[in-house]
C-alpha atoms as a PDB file:
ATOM      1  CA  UNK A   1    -165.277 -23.063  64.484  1.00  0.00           C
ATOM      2  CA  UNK A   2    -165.532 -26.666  65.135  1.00  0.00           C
ATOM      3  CA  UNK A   3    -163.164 -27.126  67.536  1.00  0.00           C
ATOM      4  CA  UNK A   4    -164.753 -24.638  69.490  1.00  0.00           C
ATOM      5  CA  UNK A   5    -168.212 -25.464  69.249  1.00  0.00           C
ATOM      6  CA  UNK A   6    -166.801 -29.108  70.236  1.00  0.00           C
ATOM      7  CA  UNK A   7    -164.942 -27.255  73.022  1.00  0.00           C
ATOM      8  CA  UNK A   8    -168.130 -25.207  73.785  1.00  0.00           C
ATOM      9  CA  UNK A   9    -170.559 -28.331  74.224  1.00  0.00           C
ATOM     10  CA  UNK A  10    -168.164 -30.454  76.268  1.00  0.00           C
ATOM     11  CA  UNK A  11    -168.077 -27.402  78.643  1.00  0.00           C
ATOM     12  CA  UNK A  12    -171.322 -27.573  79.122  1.00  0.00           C
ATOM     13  CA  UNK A  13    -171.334 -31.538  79.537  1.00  0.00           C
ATOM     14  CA  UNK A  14    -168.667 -30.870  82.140  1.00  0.00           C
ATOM     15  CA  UNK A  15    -170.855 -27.598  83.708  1.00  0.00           C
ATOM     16  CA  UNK A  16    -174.094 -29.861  83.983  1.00  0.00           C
ATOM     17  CA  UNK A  17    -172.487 -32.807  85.400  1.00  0.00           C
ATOM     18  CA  UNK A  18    -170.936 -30.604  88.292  1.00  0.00           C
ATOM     19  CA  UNK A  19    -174.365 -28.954  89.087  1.00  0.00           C
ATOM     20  CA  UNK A  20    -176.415 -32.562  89.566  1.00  0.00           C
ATOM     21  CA  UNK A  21    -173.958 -33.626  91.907  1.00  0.00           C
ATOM     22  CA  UNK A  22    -173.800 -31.204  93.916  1.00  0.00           C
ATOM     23  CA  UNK A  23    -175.277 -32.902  96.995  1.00  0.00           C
ATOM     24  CA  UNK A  24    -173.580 -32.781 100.864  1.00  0.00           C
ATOM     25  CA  UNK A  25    -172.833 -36.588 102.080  1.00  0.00           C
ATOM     26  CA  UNK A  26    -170.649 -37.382 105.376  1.00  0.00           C
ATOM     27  CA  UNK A  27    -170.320 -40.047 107.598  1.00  0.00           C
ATOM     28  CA  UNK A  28    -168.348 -40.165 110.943  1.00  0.00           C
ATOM     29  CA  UNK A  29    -167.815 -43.745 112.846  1.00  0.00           C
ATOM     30  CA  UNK A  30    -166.143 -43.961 116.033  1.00  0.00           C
ATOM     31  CA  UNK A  31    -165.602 -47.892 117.494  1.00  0.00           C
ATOM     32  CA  UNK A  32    -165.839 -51.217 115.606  1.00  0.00           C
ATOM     33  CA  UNK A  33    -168.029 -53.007 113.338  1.00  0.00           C
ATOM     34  CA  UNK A  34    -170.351 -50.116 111.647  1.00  0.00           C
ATOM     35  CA  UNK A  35    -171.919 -50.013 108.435  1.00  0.00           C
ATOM     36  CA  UNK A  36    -172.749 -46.793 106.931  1.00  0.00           C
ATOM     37  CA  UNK A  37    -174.232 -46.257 103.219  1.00  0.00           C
ATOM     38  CA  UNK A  38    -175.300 -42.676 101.494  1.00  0.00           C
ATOM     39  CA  UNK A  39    -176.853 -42.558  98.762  1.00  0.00           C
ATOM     40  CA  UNK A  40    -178.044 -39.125  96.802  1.00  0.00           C
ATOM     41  CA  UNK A  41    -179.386 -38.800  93.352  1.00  0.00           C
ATOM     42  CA  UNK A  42    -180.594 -35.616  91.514  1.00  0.00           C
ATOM     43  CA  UNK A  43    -179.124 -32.137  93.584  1.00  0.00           C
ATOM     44  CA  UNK A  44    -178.561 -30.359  96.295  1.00  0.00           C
ATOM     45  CA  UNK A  45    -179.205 -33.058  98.702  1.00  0.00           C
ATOM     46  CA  UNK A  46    -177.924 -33.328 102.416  1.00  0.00           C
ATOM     47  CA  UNK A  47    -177.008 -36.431 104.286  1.00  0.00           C
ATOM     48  CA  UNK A  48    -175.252 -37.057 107.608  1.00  0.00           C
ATOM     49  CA  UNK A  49    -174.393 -40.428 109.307  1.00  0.00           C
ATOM     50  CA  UNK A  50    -172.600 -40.067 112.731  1.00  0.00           C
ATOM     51  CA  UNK A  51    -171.991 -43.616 114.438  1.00  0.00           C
ATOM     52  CA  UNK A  52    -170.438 -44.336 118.014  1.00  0.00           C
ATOM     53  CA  UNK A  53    -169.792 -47.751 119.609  1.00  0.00           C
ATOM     54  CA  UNK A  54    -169.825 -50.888 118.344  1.00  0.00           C
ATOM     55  CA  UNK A  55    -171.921 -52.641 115.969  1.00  0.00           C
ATOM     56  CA  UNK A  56    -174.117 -49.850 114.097  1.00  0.00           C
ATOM     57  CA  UNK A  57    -175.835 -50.120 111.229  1.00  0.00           C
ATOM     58  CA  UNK A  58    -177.227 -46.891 109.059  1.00  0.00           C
ATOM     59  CA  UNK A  59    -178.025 -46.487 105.571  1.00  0.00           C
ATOM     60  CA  UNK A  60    -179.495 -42.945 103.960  1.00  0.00           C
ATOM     61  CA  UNK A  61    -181.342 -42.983 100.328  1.00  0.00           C
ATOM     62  CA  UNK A  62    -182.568 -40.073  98.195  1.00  0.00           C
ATOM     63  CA  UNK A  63    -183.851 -38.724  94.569  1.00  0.00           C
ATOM     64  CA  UNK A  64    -184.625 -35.745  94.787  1.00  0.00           C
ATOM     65  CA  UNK A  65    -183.911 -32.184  95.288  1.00  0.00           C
ATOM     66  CA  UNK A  66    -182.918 -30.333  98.431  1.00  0.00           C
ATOM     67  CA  UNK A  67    -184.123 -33.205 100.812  1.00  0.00           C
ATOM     68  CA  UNK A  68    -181.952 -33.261 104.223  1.00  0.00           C
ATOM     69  CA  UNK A  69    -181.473 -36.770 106.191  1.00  0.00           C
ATOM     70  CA  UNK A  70    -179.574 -37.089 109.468  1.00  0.00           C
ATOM     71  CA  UNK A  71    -178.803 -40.395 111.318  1.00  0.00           C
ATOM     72  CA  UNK A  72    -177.101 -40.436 114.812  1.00  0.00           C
ATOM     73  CA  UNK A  73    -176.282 -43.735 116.920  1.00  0.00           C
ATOM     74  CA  UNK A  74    -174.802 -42.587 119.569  1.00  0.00           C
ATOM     75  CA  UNK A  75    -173.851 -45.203 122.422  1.00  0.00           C
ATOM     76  CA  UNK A  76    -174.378 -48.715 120.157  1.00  0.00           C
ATOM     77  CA  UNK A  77    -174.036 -52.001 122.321  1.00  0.00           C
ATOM     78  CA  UNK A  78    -172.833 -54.627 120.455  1.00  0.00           C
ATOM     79  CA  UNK A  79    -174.378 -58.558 120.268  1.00  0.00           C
ATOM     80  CA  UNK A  80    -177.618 -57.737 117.858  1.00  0.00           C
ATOM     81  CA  UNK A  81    -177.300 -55.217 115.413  1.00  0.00           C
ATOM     82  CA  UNK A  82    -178.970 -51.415 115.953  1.00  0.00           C
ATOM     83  CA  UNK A  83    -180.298 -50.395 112.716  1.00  0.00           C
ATOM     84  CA  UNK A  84    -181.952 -47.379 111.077  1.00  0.00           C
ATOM     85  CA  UNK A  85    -182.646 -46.686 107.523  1.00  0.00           C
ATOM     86  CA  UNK A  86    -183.621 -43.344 105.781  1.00  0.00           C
ATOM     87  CA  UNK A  87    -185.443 -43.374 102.161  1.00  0.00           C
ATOM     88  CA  UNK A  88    -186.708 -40.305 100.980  1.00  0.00           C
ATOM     89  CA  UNK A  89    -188.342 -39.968  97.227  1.00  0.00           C
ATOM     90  CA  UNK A  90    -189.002 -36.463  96.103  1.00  0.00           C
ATOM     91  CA  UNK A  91    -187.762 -33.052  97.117  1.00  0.00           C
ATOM     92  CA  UNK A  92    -187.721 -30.719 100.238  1.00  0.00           C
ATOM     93  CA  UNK A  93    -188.309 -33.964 102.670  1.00  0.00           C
ATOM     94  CA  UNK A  94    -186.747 -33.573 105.613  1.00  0.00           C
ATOM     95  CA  UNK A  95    -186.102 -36.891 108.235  1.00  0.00           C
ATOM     96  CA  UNK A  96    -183.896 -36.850 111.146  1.00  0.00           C
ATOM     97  CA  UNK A  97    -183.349 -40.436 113.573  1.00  0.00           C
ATOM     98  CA  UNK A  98    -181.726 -40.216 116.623  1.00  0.00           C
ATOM     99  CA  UNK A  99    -181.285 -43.523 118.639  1.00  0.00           C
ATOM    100  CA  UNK A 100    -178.884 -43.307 122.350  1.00  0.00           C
ATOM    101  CA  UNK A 101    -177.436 -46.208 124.276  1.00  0.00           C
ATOM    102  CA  UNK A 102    -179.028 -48.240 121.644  1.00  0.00           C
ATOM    103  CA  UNK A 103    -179.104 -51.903 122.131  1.00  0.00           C
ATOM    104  CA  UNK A 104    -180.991 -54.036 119.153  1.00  0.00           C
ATOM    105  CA  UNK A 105    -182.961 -51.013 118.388  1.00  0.00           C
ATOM    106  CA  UNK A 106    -184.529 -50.453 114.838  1.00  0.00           C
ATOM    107  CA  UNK A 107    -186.027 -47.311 113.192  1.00  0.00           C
ATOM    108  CA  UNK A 108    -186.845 -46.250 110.104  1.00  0.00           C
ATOM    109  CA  UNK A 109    -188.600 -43.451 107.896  1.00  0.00           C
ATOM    110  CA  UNK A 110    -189.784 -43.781 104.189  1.00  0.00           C
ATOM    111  CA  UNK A 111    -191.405 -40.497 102.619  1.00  0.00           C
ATOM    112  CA  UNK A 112    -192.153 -40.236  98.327  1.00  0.00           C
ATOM    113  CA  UNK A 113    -194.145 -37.162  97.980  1.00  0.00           C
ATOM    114  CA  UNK A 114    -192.507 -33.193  98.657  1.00  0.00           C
ATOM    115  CA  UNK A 115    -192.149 -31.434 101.596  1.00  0.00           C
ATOM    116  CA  UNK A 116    -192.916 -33.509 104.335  1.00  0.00           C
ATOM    117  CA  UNK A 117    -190.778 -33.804 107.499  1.00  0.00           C
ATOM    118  CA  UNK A 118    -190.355 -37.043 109.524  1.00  0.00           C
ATOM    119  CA  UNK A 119    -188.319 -37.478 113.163  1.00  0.00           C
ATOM    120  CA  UNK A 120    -187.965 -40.619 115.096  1.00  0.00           C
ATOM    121  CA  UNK A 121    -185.961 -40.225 118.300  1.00  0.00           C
ATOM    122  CA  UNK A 122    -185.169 -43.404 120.951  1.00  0.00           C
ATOM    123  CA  UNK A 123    -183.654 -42.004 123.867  1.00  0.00           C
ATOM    124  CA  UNK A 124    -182.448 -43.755 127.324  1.00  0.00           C
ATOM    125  CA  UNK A 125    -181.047 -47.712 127.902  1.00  0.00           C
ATOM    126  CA  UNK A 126    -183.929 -49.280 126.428  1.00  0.00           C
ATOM    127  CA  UNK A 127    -184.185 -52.700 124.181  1.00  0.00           C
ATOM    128  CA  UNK A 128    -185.661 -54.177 121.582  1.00  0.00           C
ATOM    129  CA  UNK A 129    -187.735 -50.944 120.143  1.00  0.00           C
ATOM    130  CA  UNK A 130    -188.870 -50.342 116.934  1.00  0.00           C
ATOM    131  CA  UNK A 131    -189.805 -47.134 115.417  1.00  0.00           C
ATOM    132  CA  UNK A 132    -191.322 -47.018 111.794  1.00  0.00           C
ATOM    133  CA  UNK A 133    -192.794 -44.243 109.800  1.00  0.00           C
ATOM    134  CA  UNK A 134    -194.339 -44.438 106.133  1.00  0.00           C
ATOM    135  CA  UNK A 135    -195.439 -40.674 104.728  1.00  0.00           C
ATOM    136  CA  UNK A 136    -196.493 -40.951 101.182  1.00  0.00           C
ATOM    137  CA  UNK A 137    -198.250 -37.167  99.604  1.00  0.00           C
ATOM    138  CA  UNK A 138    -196.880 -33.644 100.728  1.00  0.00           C
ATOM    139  CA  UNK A 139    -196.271 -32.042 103.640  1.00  0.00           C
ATOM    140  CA  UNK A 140    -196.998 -34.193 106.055  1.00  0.00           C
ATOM    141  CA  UNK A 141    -195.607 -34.334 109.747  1.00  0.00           C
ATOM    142  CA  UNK A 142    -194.895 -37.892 112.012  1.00  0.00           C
ATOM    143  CA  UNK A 143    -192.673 -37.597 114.742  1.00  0.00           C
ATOM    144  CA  UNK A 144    -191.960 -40.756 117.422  1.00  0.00           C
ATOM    145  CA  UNK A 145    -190.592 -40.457 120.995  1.00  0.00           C
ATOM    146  CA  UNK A 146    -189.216 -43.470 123.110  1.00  0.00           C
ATOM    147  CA  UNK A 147    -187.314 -42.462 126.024  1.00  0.00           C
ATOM    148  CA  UNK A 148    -186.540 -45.441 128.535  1.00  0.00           C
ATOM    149  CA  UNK A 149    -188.667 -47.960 127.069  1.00  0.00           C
ATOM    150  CA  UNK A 150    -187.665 -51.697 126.065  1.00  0.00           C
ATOM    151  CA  UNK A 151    -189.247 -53.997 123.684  1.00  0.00           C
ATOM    152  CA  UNK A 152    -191.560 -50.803 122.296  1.00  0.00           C
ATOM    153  CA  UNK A 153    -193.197 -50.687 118.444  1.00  0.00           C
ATOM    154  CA  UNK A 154    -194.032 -47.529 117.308  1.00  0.00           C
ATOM    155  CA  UNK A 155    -195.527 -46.708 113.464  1.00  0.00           C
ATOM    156  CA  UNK A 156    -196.748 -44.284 111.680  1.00  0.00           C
ATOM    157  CA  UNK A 157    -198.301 -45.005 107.798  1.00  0.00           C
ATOM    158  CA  UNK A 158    -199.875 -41.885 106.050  1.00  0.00           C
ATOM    159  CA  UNK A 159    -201.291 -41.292 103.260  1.00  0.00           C
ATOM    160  CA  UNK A 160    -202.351 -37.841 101.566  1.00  0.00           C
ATOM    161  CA  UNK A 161    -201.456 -34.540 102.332  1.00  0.00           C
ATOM    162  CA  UNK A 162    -201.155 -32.047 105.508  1.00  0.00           C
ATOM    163  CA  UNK A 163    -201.660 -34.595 107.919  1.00  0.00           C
ATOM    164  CA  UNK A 164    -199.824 -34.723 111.290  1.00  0.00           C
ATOM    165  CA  UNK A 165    -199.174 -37.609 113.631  1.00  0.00           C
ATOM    166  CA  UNK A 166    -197.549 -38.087 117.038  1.00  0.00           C
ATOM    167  CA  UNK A 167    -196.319 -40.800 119.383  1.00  0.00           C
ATOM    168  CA  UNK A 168    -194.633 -40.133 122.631  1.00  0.00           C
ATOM    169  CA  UNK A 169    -193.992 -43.488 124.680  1.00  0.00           C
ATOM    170  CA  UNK A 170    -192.152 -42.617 128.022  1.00  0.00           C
ATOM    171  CA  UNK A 171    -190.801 -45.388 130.456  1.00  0.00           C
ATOM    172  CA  UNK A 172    -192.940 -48.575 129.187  1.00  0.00           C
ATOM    173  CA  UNK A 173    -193.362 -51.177 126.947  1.00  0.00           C
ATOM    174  CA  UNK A 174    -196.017 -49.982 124.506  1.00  0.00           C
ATOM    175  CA  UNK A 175    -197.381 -50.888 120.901  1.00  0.00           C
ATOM    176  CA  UNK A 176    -199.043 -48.611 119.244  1.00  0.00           C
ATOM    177  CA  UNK A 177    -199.733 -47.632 115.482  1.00  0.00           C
ATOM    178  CA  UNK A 178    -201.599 -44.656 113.488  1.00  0.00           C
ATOM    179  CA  UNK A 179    -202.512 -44.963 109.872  1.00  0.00           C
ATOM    180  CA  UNK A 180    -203.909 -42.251 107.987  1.00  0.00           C
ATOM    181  CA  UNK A 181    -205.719 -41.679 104.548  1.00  0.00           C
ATOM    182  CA  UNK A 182    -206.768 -38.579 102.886  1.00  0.00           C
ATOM    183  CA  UNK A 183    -205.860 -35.160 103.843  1.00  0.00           C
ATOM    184  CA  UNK A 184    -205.521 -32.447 107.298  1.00  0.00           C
ATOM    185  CA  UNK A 185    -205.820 -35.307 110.141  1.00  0.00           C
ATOM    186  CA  UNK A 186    -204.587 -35.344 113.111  1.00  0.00           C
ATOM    187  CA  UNK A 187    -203.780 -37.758 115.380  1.00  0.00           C
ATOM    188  CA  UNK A 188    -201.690 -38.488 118.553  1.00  0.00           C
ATOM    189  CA  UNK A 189    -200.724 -41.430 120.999  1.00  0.00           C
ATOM    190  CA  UNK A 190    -199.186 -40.342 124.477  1.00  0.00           C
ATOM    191  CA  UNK A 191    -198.416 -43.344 127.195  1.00  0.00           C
ATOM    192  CA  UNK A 192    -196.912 -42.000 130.357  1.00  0.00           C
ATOM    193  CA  UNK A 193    -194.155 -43.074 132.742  1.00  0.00           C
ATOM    194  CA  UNK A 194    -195.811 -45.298 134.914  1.00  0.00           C
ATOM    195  CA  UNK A 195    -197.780 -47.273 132.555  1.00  0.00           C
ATOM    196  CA  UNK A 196    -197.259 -50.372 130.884  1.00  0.00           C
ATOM    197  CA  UNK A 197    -197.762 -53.028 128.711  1.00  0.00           C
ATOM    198  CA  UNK A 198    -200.254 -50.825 126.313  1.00  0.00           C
ATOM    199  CA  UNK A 199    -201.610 -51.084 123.304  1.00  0.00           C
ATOM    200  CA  UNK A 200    -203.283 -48.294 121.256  1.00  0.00           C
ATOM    201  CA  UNK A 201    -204.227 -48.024 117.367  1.00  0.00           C
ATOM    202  CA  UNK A 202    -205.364 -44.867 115.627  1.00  0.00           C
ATOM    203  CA  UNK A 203    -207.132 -45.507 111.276  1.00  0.00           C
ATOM    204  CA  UNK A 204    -208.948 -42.192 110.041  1.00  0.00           C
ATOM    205  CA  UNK A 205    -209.649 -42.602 106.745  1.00  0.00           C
ATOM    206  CA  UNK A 206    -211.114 -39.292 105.250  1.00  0.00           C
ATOM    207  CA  UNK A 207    -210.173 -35.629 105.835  1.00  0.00           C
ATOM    208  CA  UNK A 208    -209.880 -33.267 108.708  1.00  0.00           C
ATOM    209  CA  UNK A 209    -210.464 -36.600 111.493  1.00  0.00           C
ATOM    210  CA  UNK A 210    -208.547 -35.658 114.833  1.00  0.00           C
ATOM    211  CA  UNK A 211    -208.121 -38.337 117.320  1.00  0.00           C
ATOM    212  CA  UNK A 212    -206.101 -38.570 120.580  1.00  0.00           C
ATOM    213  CA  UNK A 213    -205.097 -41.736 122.758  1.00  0.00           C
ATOM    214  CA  UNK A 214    -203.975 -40.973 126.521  1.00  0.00           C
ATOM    215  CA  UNK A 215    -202.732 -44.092 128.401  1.00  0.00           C
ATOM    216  CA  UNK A 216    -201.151 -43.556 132.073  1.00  0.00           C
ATOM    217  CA  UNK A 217    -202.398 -47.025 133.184  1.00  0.00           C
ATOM    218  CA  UNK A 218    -201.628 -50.257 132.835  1.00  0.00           C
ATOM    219  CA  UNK A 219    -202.807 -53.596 130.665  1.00  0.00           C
ATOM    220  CA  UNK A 220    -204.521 -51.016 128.419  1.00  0.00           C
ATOM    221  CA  UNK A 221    -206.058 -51.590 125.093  1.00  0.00           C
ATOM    222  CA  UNK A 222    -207.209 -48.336 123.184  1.00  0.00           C
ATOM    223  CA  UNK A 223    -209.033 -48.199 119.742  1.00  0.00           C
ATOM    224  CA  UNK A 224    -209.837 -45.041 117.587  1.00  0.00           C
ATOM    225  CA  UNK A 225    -211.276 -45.480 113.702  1.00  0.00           C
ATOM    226  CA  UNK A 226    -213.057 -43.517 111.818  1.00  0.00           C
ATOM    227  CA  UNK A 227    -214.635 -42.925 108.757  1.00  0.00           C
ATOM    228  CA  UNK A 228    -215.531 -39.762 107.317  1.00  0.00           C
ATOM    229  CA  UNK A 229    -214.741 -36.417 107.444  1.00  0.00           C
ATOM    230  CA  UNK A 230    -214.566 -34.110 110.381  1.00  0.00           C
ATOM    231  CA  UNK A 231    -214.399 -36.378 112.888  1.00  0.00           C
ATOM    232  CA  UNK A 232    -213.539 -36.007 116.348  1.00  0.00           C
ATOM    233  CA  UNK A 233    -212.657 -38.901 118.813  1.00  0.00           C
ATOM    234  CA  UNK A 234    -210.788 -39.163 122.172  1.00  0.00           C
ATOM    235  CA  UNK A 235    -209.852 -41.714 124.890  1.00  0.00           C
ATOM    236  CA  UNK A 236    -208.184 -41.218 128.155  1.00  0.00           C
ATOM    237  CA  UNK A 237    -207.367 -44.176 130.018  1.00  0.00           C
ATOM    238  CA  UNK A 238    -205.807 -43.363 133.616  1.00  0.00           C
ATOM    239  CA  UNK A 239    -205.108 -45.491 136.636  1.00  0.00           C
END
């Protein structure tokens, strides 16, 4: 009877063991000099690195359950490094950066709360951009677009829960940055081909805020906070 209750109990050791690793991790490097790190705590996690050209640098980190995290550098340049960095603390999070013909390009997504779903996507021959996004509560949305832009900064901070943020950049250098604090806001930051040399800033602190920034001009500077709740606030700029 010992020896099988001593049997019984390392089977289950064994069992448990095998269940709270059962995450998904894989990473595929094509050319020289990439770095590529996965890490997954807790279960059924999924986490994908996929690296081509020279000189990449990616690194994926989660606790949690059934959070997904994809990285893809596709066309890295060598000289300065191209990074981007995944951290995700909780469970159901779901984060996904895509970077092409990436030359010293940076991104990154952080997101400790459940549920929440963060993209950051640089497309085109671009340099020098920077994409950050900081989601801390439950699901909550941020998504950034560059596409043929050089020496861009693009973040994203919020705070709470159901909020959703956006910021498309097309074509020009642009800075721009939305923080938000408390719960259903909106926000969104849109600079068109054509324009340049932009700068636009988004802070709701409250609940239910929505705020929208429209730049297809030049030299612009563009300003939205607010305070409260239920707020409403928009500014088109145009040439």
């Amino acid at each position: 009877m010992k020896k099988l209750s001593t049997l019984f109990i390392a089977f289950l050791f064994s069992a448990g063991m095998a269940f709270a690793q059962d995450n998904d991790a894989s990473i595929e490097q094509v050319g020289d000099d990439h770095d590529a790190t996965i890490e997954q705590t807790a279960e059924s996690n999924e986490a994908f690195i996929d690296q081509e050209g020279v000189g990449g640098i990616a690194d994926i980190s989660q606790d949690g359950m059934e959070n997904f995290a994809s990285i893809v550098q596709d066309g890295v340049t060598g000289g300065e490094r191209t990074t981007a960095e995944i951290i995700q603390d909780g469970d159901l999070n779901d984060a996904t950066i895509y970077q092409e013909e990436s030359n010293v390009k940076f991104a990154s997504i952080e997101q400790v709360g459940n549920n929440n779903e963060a993209y950051v996507v640089s497309e085109g021959g671009g340099r020098a951009d920077a994409a950050d996004i900081y989601q801390e509560g439950n699901d909550n949305y941020a998504s950034i677009h560059q596409n043929l832009t050089s020496a861009s900064s693009a973040e994203i901070n919020q705070w709470g829960d159901d909020n959703y943020a956006t910021i498309e950049n097309e074509g020009s250098p642009l800075t721009a940055t939305i923080n938000q604090d408390g719960d259903l806001n909106v926000a969104s930051i849109e600079d068109t081909f054509g324009a340049g040399n932009n700068t636009a800033s988004i802070d709701q602190d409250g609940d239910m805020n929505n705020a929208t920034i429209f730049q297809s001009a030049s030299d612009g500077v563009a300003d939205i906070m607010q305070n409260g709740n239920g707020n409403t606030a928009t500014i088109n700029q145009n040439q």
